[in-house]
Protein backbone atom coordinates (compact mmCIF):
# COMPACT_ATOMS: atom_id res chain seq x y z
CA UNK A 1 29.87 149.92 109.67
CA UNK A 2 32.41 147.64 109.28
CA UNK A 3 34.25 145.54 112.67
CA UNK A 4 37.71 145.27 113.50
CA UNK A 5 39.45 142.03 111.65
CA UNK A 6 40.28 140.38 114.95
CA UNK A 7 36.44 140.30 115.81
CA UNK A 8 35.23 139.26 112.83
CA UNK A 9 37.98 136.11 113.26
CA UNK A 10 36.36 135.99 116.86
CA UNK A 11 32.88 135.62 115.35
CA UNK A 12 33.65 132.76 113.10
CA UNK A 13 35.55 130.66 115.18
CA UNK A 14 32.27 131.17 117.47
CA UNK A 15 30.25 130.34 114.73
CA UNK A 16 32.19 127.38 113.80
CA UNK A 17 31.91 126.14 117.24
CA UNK A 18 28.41 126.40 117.41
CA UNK A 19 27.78 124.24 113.93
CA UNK A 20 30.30 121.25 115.45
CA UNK A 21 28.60 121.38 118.31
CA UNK A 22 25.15 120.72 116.40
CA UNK A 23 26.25 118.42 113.75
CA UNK A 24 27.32 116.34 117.00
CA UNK A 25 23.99 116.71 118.55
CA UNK A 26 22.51 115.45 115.18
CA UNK A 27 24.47 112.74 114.97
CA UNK A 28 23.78 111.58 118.81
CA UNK A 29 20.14 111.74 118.31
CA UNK A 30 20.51 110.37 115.06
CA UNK A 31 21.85 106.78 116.43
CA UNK A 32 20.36 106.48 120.05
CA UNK A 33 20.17 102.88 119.97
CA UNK A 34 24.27 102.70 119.48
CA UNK A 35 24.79 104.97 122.15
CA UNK A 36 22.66 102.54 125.05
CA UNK A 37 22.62 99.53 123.67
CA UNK A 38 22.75 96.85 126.38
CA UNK A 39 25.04 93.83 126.74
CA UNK A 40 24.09 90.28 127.50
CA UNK A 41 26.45 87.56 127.73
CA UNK A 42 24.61 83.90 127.65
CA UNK A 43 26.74 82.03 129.34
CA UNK A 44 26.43 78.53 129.34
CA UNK A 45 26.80 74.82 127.45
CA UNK A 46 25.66 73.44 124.42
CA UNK A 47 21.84 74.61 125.24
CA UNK A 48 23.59 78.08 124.71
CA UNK A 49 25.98 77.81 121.95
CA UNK A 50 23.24 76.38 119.61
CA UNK A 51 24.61 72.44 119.58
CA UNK A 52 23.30 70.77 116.02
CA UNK A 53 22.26 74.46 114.86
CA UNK A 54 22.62 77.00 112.21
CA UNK A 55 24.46 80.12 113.76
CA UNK A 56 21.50 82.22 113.31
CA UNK A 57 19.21 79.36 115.10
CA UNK A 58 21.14 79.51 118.39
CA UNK A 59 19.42 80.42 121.91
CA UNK A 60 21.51 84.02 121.73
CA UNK A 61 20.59 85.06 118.34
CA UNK A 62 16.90 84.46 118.56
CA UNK A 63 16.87 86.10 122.23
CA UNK A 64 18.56 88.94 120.68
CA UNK A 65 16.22 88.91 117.31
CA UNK A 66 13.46 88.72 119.68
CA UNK A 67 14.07 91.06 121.87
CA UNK A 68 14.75 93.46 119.20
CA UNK A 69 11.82 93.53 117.67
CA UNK A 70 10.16 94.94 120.64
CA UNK A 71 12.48 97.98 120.63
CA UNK A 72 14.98 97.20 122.85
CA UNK A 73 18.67 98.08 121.91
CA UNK A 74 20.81 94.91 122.85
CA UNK A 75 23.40 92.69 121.97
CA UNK A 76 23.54 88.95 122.77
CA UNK A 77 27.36 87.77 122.87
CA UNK A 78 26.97 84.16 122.83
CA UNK A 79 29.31 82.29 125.52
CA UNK A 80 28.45 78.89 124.85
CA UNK A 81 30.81 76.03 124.79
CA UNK A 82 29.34 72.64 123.66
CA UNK A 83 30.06 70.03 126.72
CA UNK A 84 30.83 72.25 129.19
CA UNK A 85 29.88 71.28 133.19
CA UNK A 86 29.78 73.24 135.67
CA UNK A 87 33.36 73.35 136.55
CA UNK A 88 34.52 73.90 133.31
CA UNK A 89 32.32 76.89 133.53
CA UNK A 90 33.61 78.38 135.93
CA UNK A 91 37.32 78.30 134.90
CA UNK A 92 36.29 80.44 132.03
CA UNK A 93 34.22 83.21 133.56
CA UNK A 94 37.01 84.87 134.21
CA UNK A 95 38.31 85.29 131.03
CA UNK A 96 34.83 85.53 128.85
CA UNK A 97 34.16 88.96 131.07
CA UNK A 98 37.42 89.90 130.27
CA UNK A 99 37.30 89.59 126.45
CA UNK A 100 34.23 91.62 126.37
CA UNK A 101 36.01 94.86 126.43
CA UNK A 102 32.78 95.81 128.86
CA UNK A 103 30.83 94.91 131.60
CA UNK A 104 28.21 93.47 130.41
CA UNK A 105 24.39 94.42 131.81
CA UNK A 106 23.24 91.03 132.17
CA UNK A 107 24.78 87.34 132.61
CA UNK A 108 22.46 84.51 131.43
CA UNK A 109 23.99 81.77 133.57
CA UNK A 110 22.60 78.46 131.86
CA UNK A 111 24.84 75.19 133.63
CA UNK A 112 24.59 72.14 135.02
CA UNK A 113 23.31 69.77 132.04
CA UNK A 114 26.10 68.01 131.88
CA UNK A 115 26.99 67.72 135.00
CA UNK A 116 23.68 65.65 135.30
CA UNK A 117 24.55 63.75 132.45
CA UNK A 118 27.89 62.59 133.76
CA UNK A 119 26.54 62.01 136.85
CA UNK A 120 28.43 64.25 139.09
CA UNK A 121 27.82 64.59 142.68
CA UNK A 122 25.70 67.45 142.58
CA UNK A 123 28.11 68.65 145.74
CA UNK A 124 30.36 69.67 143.66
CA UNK A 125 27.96 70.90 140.90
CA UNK A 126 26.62 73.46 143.80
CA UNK A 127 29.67 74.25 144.71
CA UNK A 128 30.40 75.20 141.33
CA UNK A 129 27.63 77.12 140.74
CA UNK A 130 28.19 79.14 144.03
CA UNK A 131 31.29 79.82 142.89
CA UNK A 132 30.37 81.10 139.34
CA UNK A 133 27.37 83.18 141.28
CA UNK A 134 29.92 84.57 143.30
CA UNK A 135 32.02 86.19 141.08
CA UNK A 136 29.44 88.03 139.12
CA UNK A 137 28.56 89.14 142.77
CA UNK A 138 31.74 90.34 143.23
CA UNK A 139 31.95 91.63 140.02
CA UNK A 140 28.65 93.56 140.56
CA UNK A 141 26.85 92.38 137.54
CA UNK A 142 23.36 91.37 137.21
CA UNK A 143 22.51 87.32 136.74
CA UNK A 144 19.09 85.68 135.79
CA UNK A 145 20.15 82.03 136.83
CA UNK A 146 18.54 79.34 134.33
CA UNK A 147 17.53 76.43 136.49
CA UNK A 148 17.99 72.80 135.41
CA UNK A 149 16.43 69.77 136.26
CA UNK A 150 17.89 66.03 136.58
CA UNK A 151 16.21 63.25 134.16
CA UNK A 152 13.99 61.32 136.20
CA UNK A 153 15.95 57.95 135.08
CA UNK A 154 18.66 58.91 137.09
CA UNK A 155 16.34 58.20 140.44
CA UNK A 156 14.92 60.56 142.95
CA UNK A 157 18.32 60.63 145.40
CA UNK A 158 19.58 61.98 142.62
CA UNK A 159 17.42 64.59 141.60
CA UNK A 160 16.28 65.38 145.56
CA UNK A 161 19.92 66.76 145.70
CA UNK A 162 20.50 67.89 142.07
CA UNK A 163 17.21 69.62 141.34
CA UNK A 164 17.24 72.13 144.76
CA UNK A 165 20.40 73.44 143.36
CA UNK A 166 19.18 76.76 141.58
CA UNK A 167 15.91 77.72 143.41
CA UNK A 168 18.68 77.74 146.56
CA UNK A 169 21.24 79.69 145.41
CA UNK A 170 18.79 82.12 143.61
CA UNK A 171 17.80 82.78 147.14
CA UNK A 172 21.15 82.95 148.66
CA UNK A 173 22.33 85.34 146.21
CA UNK A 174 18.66 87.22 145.51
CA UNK A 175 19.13 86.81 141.75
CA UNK A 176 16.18 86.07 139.72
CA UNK A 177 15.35 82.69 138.49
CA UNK A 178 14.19 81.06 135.43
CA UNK A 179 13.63 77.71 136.98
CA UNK A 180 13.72 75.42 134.19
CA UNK A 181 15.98 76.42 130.89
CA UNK A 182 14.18 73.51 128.65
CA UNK A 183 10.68 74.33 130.10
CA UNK A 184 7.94 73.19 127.31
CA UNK A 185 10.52 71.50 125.41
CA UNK A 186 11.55 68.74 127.31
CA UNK A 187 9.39 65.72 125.93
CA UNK A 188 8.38 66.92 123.21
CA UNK A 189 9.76 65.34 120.29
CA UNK A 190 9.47 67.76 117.60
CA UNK A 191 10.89 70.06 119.47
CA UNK A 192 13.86 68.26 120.05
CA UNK A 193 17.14 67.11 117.78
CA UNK A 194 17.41 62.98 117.27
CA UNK A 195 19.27 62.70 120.52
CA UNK A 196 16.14 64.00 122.49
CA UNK A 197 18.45 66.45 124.15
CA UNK A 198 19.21 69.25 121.99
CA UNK A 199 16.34 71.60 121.03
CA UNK A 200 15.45 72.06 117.61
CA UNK A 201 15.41 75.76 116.09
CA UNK A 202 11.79 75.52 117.03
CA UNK A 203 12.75 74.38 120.24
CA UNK A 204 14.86 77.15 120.79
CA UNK A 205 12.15 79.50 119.76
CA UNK A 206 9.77 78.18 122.90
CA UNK A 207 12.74 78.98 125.23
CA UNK A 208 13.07 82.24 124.24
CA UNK A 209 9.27 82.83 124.29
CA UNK A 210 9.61 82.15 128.10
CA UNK A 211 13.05 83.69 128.65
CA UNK A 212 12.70 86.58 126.67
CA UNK A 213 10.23 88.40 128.62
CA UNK A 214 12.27 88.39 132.05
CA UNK A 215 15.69 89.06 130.02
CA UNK A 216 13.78 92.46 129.01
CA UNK A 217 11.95 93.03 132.41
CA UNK A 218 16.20 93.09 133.58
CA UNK A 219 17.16 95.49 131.28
């Protein structure tokens, strides 16, 4: 028994409709990791942007490697400008958000280095900092806040004010904290670059040992 043409017509264009409509569904759970794979933006100064480095040796790539390799789908956009204090910082933010294309699902916020090492009233480093913190607030995007702490040559009037700065405004703005960026590399000399700064790409790899967990636990 044969159908009228116009059915027939009918029935293909259903059928049609029902392949698209699968190949799509194949290719969606074909690539889930594309489809939610999470932003981070480390934002921060030469401790982020991989100072004295190969690319591929930076604090963003190896958090990203890292975190990878236990299955979860990110990407690490590296915001790191060599030299930058805490001001400078903050006249960026604005702008790095913006040239994401996206809001990203975490901010690394890793500052404040070099505002120690230029000896800056850490007044205005807090103030700064508040400032940057604020934003994201605004903003409504998640922050872990990497804490610094202030060389112990620079006396402890110095580091009683400077050192306070990111446990406080953790608290003030209920974002977590990873208290100290450098922790178990700091004084350790083959973990460090000639200037006893800068971590090596070892050096880096012992920060994101202690980062990496909480950066996931985010996520």
């Amino acid at each position: 028994m044969q159908g009228k043409p116009g059915g027939r017509s009918r029935l293909y264009g259903a059928l049609r409709h029902l392949v698209q409509v699968g190949a799509m569904i194949g290719l969606m759970a074909a690539f889930p990791a594309q489809a939610a794979e999470k932003l981070v933006l480390a934002f921060g100064d030469s401790l982020t942007a991989g100072y004295g480095l190969k690319p591929n040796e930076s604090f963003p790539v190896q958090l990203q490697t890292a975190l990878r390799r236990q299955g979860v789908a990110v990407r690490v956009h590296n915001a790191g400008v060599s030299g930058d204090t805490t001001a400078q910082g903050k006249a960026r933010l604005g702008w790095v958000l913006k040239s994401l294309g996206r809001k990203p699902d975490l901010v690394i916020v890793q500052l404040g280095g070099n505002d120690m090492l230029r000896g800056i009233d850490p007044v205005q480093t807090r103030a700064n900092m508040n400032a940057i913190l604020a934003d994201l607030k605004r903003r409504n995007i998640k922050v872990l806040l990497a804490g610094m702490l202030a060389s112990p040559n620079l006396g402890s009037a110095y580091r009683a004010k400077f050192d306070p700065i990111w446990p406080t405004l953790a608290k003030q703005y209920r974002v977590p904290l990873y208290p100290f960026f450098l922790k178990g590399v700091t004084g350790n000399r083959s973990l460090l670059l000639k200037d006893n700064l800068h971590p090596t790409a070892q050096g880096v790899g012992v920060v994101v040992r202690g980062v990496a967990p909480v950066v996931k636990g985010l996520l």
